[in-house]
N, C-alpha and C. Protein backbone atom coordinates (compact mmCIF):
# COMPACT_ATOMS: atom_id res chain seq x y z
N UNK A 1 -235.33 20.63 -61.91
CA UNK A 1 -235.76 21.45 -63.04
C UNK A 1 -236.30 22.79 -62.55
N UNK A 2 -235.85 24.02 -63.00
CA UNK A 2 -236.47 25.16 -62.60
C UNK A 2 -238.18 25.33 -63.02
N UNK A 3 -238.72 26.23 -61.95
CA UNK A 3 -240.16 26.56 -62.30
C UNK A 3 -240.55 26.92 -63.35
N UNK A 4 -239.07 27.55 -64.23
CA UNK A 4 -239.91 28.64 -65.51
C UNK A 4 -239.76 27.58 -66.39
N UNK A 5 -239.60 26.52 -66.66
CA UNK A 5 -239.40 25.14 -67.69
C UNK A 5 -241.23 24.09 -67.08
N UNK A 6 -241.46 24.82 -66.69
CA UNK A 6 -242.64 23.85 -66.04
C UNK A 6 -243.35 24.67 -66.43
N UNK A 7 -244.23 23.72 -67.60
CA UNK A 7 -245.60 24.68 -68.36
C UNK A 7 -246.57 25.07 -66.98
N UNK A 8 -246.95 24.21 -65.95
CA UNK A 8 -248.15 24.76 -65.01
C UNK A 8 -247.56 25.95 -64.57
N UNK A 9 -246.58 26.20 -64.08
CA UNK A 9 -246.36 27.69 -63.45
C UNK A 9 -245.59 28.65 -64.49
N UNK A 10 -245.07 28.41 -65.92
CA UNK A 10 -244.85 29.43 -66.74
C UNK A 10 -245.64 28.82 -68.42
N UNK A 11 -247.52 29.12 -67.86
CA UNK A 11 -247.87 28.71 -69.42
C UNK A 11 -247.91 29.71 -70.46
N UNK A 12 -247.91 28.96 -71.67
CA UNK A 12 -247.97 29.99 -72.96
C UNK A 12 -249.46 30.30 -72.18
N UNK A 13 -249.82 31.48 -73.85
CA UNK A 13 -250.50 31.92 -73.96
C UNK A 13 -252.15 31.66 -73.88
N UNK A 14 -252.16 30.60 -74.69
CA UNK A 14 -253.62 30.07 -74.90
C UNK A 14 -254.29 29.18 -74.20
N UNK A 15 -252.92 28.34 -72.83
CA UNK A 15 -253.19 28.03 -71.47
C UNK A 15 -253.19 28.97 -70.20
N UNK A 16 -253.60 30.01 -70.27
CA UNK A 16 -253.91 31.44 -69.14
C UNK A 16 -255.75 30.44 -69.16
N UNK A 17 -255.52 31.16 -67.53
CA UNK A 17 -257.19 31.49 -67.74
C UNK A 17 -257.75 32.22 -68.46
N UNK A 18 -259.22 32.56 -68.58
CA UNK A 18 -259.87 34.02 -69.22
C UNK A 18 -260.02 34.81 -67.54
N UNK A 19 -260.17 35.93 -67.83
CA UNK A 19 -260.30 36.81 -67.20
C UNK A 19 -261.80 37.16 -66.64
N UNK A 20 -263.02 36.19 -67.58
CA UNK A 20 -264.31 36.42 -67.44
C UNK A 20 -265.06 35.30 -66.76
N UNK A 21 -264.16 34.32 -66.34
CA UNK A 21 -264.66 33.28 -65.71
C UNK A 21 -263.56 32.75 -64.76
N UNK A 22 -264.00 32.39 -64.05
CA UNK A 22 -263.16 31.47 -62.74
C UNK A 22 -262.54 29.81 -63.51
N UNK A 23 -261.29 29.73 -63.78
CA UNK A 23 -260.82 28.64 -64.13
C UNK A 23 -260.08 27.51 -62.95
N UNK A 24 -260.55 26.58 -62.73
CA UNK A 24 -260.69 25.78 -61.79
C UNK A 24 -259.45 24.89 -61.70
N UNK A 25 -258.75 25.20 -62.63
CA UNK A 25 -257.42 24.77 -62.58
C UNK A 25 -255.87 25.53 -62.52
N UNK A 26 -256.68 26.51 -62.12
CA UNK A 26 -256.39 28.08 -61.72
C UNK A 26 -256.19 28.45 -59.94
N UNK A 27 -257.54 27.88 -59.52
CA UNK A 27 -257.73 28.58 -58.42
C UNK A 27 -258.86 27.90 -57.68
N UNK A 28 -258.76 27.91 -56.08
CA UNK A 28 -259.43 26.80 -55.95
C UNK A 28 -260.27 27.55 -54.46
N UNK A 29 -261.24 27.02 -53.86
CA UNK A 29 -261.59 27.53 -52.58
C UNK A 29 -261.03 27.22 -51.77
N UNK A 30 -260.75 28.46 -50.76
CA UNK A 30 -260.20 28.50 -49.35
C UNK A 30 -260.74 29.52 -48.55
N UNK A 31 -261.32 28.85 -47.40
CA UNK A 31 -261.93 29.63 -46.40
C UNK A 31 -263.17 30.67 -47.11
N UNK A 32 -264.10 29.41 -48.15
CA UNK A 32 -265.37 30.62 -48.38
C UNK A 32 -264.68 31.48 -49.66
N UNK A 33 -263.45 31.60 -49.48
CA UNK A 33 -262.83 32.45 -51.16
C UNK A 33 -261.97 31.79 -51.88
N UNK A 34 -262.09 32.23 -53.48
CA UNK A 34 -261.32 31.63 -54.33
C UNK A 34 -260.26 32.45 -54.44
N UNK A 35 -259.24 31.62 -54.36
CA UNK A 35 -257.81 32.50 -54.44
C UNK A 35 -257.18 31.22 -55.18
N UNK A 36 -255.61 31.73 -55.72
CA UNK A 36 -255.13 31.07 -56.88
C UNK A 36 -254.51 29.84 -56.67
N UNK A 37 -254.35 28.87 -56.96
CA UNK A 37 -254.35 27.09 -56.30
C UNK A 37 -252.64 27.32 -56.10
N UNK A 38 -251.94 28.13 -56.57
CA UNK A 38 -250.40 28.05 -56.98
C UNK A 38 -249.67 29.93 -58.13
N UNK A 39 -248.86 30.17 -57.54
CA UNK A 39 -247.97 31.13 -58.46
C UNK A 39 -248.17 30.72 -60.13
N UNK A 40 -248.47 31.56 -60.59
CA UNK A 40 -248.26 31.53 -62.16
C UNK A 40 -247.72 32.33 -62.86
N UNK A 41 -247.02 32.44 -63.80
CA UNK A 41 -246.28 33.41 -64.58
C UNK A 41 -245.89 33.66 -65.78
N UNK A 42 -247.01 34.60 -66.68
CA UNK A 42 -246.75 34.51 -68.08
C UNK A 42 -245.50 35.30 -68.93
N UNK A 43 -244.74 34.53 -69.32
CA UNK A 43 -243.71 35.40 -70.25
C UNK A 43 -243.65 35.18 -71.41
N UNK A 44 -242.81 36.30 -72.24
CA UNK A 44 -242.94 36.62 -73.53
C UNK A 44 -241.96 37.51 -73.86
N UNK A 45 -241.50 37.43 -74.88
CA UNK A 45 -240.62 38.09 -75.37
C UNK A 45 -241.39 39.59 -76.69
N UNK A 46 -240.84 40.58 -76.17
CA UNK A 46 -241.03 41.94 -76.93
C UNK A 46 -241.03 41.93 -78.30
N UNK A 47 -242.01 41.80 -79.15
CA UNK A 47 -241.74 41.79 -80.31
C UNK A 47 -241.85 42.85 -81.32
N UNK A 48 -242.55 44.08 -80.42
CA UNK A 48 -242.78 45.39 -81.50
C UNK A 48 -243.40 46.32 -80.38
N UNK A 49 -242.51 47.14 -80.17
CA UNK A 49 -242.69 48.37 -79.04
C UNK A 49 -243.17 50.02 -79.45
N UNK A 50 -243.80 49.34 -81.10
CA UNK A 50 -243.74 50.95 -81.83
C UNK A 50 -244.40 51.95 -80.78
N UNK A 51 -245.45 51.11 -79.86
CA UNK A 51 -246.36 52.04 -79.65
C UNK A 51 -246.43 52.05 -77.87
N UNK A 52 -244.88 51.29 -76.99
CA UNK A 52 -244.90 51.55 -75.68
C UNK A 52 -244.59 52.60 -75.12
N UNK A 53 -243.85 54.05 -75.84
CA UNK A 53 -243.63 54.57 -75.25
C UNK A 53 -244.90 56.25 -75.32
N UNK A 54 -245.98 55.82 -76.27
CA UNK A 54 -247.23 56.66 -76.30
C UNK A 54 -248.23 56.26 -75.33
N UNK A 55 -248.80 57.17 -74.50
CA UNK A 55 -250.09 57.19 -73.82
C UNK A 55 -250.88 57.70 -74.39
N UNK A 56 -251.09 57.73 -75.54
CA UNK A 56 -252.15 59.21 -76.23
C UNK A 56 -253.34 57.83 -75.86
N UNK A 57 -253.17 56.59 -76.42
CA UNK A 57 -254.42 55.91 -76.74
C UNK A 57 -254.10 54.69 -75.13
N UNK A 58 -253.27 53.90 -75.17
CA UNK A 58 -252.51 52.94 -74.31
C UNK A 58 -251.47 52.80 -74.83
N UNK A 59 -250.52 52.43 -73.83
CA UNK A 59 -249.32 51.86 -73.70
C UNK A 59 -249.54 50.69 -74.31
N UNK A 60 -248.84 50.61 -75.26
CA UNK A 60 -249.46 48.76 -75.87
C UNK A 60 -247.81 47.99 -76.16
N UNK A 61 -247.88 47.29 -76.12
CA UNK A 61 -246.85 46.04 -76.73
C UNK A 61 -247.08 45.00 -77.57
N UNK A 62 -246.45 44.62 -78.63
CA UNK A 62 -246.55 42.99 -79.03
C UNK A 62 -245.37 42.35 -78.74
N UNK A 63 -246.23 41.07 -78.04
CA UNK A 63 -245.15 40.24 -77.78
C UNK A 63 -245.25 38.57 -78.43
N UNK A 64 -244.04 37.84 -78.57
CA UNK A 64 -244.81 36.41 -78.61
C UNK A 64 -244.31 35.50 -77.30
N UNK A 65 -245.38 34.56 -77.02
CA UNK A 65 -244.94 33.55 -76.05
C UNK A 65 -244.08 32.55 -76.42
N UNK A 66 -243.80 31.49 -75.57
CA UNK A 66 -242.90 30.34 -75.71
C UNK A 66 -243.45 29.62 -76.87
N UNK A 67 -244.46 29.56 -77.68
CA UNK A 67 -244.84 28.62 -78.56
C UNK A 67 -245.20 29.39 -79.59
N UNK A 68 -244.49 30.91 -79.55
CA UNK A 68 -244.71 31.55 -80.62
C UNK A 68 -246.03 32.07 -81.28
N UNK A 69 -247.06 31.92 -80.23
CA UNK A 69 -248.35 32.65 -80.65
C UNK A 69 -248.10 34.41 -80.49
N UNK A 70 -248.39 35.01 -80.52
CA UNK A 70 -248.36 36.64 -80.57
C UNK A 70 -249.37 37.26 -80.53
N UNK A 71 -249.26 38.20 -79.48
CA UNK A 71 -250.60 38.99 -78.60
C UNK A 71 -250.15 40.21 -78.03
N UNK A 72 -251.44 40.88 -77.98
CA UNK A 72 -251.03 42.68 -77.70
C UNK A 72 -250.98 42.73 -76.04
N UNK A 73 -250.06 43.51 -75.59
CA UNK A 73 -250.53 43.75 -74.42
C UNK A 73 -250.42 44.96 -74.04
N UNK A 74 -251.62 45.24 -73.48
CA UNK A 74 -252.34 46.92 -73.26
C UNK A 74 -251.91 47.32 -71.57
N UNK A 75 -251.57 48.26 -71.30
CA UNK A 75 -251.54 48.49 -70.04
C UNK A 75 -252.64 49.70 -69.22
N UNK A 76 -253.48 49.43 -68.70
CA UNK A 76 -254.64 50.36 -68.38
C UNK A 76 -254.54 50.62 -66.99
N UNK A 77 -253.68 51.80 -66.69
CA UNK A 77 -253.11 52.54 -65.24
C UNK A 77 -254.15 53.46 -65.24
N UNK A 78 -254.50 53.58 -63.48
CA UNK A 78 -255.36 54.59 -62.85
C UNK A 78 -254.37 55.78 -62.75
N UNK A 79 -255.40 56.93 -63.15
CA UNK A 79 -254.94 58.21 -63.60
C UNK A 79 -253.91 58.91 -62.42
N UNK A 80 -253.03 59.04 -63.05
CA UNK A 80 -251.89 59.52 -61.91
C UNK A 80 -250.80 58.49 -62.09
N UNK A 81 -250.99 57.58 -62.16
CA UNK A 81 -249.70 56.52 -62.09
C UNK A 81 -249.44 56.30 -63.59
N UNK A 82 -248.05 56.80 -63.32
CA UNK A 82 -247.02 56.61 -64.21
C UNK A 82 -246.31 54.96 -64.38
N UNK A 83 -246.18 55.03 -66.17
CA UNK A 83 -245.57 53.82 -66.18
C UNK A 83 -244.14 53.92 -66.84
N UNK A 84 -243.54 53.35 -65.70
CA UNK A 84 -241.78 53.27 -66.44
C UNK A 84 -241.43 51.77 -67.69
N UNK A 85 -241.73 53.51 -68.66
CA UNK A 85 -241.55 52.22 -70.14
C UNK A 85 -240.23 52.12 -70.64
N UNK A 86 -239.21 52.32 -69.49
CA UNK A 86 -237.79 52.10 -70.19
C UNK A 86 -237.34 51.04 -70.90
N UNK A 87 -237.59 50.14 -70.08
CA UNK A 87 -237.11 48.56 -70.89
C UNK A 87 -238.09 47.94 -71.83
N UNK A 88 -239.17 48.78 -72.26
CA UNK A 88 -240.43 48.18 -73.18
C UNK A 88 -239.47 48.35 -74.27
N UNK A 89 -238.84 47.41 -74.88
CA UNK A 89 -238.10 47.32 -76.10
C UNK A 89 -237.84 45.98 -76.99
N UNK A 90 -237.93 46.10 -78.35
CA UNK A 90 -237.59 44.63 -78.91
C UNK A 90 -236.82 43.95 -78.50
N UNK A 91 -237.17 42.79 -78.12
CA UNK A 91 -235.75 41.50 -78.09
C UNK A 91 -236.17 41.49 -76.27
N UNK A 92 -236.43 42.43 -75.49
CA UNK A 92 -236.62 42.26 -74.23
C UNK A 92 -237.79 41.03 -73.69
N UNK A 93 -238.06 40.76 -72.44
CA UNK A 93 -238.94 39.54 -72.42
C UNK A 93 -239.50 40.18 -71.37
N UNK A 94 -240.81 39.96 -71.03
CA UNK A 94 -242.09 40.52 -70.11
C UNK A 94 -242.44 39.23 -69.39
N UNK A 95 -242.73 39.21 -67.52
CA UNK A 95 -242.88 38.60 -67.12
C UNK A 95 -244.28 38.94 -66.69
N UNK A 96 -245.82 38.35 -66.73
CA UNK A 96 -246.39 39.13 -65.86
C UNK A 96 -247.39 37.88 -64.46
N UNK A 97 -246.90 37.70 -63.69
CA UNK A 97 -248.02 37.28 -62.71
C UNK A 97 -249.14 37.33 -62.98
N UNK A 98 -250.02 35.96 -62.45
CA UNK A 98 -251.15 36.13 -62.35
C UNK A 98 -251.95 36.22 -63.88
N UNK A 99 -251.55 36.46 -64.96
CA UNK A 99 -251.80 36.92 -65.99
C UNK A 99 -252.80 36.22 -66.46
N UNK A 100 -254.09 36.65 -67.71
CA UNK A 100 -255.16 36.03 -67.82
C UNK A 100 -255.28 36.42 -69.28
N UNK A 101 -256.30 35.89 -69.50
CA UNK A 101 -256.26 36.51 -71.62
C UNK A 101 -257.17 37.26 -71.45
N UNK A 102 -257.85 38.11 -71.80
CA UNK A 102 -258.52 39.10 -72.21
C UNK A 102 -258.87 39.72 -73.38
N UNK A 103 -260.34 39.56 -73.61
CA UNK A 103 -260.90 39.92 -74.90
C UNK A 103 -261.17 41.32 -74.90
N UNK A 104 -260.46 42.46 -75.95
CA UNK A 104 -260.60 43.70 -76.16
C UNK A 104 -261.86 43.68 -77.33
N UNK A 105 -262.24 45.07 -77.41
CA UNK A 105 -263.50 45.78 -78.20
C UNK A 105 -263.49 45.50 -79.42
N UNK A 106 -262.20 45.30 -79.77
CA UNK A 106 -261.95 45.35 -81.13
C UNK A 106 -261.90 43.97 -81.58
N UNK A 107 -262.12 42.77 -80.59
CA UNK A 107 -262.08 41.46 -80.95
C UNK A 107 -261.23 40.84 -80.92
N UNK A 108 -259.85 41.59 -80.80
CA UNK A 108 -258.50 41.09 -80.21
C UNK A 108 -258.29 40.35 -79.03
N UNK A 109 -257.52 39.09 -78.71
CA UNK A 109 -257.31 38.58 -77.18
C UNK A 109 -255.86 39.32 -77.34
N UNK A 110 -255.98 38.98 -75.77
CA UNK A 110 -254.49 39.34 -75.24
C UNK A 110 -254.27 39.57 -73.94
N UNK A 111 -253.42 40.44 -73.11
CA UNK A 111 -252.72 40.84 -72.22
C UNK A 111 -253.75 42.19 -71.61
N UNK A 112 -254.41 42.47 -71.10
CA UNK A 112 -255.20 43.51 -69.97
C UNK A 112 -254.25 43.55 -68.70
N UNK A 113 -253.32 44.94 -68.65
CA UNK A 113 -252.39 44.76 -67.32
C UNK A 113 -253.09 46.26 -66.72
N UNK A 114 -253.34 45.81 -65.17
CA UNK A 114 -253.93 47.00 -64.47
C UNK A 114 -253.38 47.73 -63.33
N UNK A 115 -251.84 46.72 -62.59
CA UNK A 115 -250.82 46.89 -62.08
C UNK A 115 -250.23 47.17 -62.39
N UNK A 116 -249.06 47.85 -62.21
CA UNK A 116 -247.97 48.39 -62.59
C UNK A 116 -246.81 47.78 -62.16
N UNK A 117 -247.51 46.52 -60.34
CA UNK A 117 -246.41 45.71 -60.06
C UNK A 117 -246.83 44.31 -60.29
N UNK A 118 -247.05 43.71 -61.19
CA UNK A 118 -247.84 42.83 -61.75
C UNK A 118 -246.72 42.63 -63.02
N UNK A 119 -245.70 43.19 -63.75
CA UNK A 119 -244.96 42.74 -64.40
C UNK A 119 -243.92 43.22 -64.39
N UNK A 120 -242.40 42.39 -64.86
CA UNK A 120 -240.88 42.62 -65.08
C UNK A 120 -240.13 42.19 -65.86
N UNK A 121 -239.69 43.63 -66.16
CA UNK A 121 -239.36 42.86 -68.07
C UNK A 121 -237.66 43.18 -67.41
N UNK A 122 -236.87 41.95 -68.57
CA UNK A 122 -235.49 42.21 -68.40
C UNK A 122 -234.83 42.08 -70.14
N UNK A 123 -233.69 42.49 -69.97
CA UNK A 123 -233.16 42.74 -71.11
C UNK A 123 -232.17 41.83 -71.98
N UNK A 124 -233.09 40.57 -72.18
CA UNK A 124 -233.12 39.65 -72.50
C UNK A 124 -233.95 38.25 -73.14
N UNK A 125 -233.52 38.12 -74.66
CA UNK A 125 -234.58 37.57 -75.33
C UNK A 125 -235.22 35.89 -74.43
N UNK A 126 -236.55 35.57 -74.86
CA UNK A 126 -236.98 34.52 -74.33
C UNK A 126 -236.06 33.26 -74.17
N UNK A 127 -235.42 32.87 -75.79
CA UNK A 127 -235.14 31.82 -76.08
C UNK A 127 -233.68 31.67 -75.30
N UNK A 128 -233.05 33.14 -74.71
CA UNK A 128 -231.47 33.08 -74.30
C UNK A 128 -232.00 32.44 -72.26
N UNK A 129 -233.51 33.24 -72.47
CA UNK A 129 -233.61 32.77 -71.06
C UNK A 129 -234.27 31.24 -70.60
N UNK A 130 -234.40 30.83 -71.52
CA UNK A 130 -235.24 29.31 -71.45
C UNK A 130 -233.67 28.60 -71.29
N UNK A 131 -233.29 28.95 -72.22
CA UNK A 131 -231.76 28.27 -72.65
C UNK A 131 -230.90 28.17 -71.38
N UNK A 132 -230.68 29.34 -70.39
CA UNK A 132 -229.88 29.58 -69.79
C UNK A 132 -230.30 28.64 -68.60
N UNK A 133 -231.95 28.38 -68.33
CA UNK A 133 -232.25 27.45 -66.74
C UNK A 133 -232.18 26.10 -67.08
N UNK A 134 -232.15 25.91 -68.67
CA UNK A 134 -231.94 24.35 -69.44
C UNK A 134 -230.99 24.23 -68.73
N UNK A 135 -229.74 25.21 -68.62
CA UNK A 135 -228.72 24.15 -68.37
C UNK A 135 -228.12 24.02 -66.86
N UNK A 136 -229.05 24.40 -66.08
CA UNK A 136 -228.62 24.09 -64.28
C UNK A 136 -229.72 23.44 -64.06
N UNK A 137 -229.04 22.47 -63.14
CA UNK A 137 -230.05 21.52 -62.54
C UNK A 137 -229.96 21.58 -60.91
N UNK A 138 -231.19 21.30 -59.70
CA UNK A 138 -230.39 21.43 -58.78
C UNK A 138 -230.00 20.37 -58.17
N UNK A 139 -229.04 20.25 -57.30
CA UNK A 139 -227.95 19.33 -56.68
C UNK A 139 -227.10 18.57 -57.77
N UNK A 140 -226.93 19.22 -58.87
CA UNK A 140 -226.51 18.44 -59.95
C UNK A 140 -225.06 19.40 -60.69
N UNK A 141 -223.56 19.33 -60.20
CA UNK A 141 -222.52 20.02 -60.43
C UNK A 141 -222.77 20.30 -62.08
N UNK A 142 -222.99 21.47 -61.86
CA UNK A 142 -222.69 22.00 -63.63
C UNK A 142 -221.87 22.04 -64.50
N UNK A 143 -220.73 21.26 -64.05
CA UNK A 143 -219.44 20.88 -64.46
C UNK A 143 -219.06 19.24 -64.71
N UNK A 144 -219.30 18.84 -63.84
CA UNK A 144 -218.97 17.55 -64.24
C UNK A 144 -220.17 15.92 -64.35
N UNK A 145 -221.43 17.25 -63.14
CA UNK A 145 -222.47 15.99 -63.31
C UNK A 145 -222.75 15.10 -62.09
N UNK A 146 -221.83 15.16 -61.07
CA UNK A 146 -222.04 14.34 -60.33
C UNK A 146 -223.21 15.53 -58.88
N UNK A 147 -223.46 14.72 -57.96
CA UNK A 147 -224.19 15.17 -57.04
C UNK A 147 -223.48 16.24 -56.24
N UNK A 148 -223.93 17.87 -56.21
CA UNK A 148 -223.16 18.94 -55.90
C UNK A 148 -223.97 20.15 -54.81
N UNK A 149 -223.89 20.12 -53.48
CA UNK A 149 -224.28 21.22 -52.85
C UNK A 149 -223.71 22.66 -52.46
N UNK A 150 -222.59 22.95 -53.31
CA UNK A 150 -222.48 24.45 -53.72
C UNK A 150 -223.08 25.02 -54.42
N UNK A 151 -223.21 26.39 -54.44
CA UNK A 151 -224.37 27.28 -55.31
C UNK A 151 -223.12 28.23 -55.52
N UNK A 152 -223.66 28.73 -56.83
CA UNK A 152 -223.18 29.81 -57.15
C UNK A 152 -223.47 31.03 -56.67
N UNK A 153 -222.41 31.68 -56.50
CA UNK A 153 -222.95 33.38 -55.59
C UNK A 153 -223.86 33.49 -55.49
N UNK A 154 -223.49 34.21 -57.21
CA UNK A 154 -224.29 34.82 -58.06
C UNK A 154 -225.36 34.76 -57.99
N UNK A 155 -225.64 33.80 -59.15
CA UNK A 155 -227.10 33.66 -59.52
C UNK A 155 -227.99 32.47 -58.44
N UNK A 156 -227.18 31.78 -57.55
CA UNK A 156 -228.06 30.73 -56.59
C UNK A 156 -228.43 29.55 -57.62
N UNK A 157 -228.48 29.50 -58.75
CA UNK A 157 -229.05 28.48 -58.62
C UNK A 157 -227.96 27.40 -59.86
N UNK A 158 -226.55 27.99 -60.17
CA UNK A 158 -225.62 26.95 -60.49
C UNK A 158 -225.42 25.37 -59.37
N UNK A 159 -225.34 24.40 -59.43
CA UNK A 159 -224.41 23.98 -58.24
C UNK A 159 -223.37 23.13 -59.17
N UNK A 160 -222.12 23.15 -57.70
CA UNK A 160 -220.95 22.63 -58.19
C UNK A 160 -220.57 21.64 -56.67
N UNK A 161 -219.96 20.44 -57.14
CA UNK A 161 -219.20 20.16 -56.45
C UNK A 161 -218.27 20.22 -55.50
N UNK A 162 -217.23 20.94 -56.40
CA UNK A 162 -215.93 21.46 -55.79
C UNK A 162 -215.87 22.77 -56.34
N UNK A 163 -215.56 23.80 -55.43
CA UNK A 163 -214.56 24.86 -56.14
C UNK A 163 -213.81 24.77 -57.05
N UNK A 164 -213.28 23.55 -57.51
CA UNK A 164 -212.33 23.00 -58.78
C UNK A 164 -213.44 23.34 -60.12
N UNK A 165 -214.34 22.73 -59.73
CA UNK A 165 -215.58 22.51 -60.57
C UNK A 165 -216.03 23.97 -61.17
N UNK A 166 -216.11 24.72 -60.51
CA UNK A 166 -217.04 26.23 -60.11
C UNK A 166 -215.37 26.83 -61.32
N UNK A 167 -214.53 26.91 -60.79
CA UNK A 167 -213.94 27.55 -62.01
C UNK A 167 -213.36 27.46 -62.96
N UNK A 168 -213.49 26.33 -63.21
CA UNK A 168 -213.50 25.54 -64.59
C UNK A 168 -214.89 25.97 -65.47
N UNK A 169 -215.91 26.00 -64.83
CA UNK A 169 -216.80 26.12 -65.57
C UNK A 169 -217.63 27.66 -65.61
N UNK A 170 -216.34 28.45 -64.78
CA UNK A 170 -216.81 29.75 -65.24
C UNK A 170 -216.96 30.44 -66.28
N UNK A 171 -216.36 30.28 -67.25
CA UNK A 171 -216.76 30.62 -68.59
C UNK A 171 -217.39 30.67 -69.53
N UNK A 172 -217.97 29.04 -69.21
CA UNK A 172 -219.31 28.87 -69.65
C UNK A 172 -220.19 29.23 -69.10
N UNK A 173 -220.41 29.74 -67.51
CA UNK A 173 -221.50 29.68 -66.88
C UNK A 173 -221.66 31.39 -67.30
N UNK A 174 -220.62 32.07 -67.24
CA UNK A 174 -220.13 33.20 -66.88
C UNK A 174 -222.08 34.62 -68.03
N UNK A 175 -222.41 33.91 -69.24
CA UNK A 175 -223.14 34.87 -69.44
C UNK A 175 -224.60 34.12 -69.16
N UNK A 176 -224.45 32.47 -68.97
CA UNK A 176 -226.03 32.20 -68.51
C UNK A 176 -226.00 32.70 -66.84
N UNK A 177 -225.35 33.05 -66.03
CA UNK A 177 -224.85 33.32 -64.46
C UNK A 177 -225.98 35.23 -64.69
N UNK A 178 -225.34 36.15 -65.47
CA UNK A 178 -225.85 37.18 -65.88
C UNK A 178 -227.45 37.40 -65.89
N UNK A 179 -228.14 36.06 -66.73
CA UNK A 179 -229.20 35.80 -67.26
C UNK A 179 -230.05 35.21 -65.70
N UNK A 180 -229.57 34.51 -64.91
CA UNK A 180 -229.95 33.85 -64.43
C UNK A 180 -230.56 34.94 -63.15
N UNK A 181 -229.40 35.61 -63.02
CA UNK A 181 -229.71 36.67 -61.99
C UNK A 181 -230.34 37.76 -61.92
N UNK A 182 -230.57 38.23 -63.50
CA UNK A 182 -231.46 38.89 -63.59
C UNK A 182 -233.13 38.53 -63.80
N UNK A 183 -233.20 37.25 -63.63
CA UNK A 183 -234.40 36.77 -63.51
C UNK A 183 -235.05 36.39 -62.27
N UNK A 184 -233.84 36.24 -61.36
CA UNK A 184 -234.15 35.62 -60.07
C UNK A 184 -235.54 36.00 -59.72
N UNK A 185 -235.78 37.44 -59.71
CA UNK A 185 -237.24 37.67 -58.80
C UNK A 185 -238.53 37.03 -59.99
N UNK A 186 -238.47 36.26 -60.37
CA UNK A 186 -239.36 35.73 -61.10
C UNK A 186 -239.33 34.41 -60.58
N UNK A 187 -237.48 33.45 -60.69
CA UNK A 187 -238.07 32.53 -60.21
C UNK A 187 -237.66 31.86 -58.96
N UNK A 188 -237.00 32.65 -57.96
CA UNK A 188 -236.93 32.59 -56.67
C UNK A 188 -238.30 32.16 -55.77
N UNK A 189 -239.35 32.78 -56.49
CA UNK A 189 -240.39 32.47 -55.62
C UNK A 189 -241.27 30.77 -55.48
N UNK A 190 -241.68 30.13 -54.00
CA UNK A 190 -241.70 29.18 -54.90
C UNK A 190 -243.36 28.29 -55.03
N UNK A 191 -243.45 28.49 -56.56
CA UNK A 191 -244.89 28.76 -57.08
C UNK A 191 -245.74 27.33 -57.03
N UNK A 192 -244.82 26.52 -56.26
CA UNK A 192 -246.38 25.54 -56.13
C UNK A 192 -246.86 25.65 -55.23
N UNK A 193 -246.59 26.35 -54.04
CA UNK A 193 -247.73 26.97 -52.35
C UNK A 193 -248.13 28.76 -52.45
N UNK A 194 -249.35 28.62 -52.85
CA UNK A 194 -250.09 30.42 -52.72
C UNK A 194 -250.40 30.35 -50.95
N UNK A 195 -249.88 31.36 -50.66
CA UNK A 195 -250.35 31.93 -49.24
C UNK A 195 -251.05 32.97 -49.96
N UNK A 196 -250.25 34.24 -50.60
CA UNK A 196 -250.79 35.56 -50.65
C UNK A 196 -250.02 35.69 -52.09
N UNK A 197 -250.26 36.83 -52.65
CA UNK A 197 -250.11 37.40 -53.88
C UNK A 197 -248.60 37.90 -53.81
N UNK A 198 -248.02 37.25 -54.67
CA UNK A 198 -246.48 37.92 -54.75
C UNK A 198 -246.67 38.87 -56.29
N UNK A 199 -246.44 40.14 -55.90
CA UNK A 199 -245.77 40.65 -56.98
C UNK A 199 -244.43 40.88 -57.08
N UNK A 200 -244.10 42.44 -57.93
CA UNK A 200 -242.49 42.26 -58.60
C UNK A 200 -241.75 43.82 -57.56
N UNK A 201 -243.14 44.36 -57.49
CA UNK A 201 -242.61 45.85 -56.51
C UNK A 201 -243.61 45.95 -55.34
C-alpha cells in the first residue's frame, strides 16, 4: 500500500498537530531534542484561489482535505522571498510537510506556511490522486495480479510481471502512470524513518 493511503503519514486535517504544543505522537526525543518520530504530509486539494495570486494582505488559499473539512492556508514569507503562485489554482492539490494547524487572529484554524520549500502543489485534483495509488500495489502485477518484480519506468511504482503484462495494461495505466509521477517527490520518500527534514526544494 502506498504512504499517501496511510492516514499516519498523509493525515486530514483535524489529525495535524497544533503548532502551540509539542504532540507526542508527532515527535519524540532524541539525543536531548525533539524532532519528528516519522515524515508527515498534509494534502489538499485547491478549492478557491481568489486571493493566491495578491500579496497586498497574504497569499491565502482555500483548500479541502481528504475528509472534506476546509481550511485557509496563509503563506507568511520573509521579506524578499518571492512566492511562485503559478500552480495556486482550483482543482490543483497542495502537499505540505511537516504541516500543523494553526490558530489565526481572527479565530480561524488552518494552514500557517513559513517555507517556501515546505510545499508542492501539482495539477491535479485530490480524489484523481488517491484514486490513481488505489490502484498499484507493490510486488503485485497490475495486470493480472499475480506476484510481479518489474516496475514501471515511469512512474516506479506500477509492477508487472511480464512485459506481456506492462503492455496490455498500458492504457489503463497510461493517465494514473502521469499522476503517479508527478507526485513521486511526495511519495518516494520513505516516511516511517526521520533522520533529518526532507523538504520539496
Amino acid at each position: 500500500m502506498s504512504a499517501l493511503l496511510d492516514r499516519r503519514y498523509f493525515p486530514a486535517y483535524n489529525e495535524l498537530p497544533f503548532d502551540c504544543y509539542v504532540n507526542l505522537a508527532f515527535y519524540h526525543e532524541r539525543n536531548g531534542i525533539l524532532t519528528p518520530a516519522f515524515h508527515w504530509c498534509f494534502m489538499a486539494e485547491i478549492m478557491d484561489d481568489t486571493f493566491a495570486q495578491t500579496s497586498f494582505l497574504r497569499h491565502r488559499l482555500e483548500a479541502k482535505d481528504r475528509d472534506g473539512a476546509r481550511m485557509p492556508i496563509l503563506f507568511y514569507l520573509d521579506r524578499g522571498v518571492t512566492l511562485d503562485t503559478t500552480h495556486f489554482k482550483t482543482g490543483n492539490t497542495i502537499f505540505v510537510r511537516y504541516a500543523e494547524q494553526h490558530a489565526f487572529m481572527d479565530g480561524s484554524n488552518g494552514l500557517r506556511i513559513e517555507n517556501p520549500s515546505s510545499f508542492y502543489v501539482v495539477p491535479y485534483s485530490l480524489s484523481a490522486i488517491v484514486e490513481a495509488h488505489r490502484r498499484v500495489t507493490s510486488n503485485v502485477c497490475n495486470k493480472c495480479q499475480k506476484k510481479a518484480t518489474l516496475r514501471c519506468a515511469k512512474c516506479k511504482q506500477a509492477f508487472y510481471c511480464s512485459r506481456e503484462c506492462q503492455v496490455d495494461n498500458w492504457t489503463d495505466h497510461k493517465a494514473p502512470c502521469r499522476i503517479l509521477t508527478k507526485v513521486a517527490p511526495v511519495t518516494s520518500l520513505d516516511h516511517t524513518r526521520f533522520m533529518e527534514f526532507e523538504l520539496f526544494h
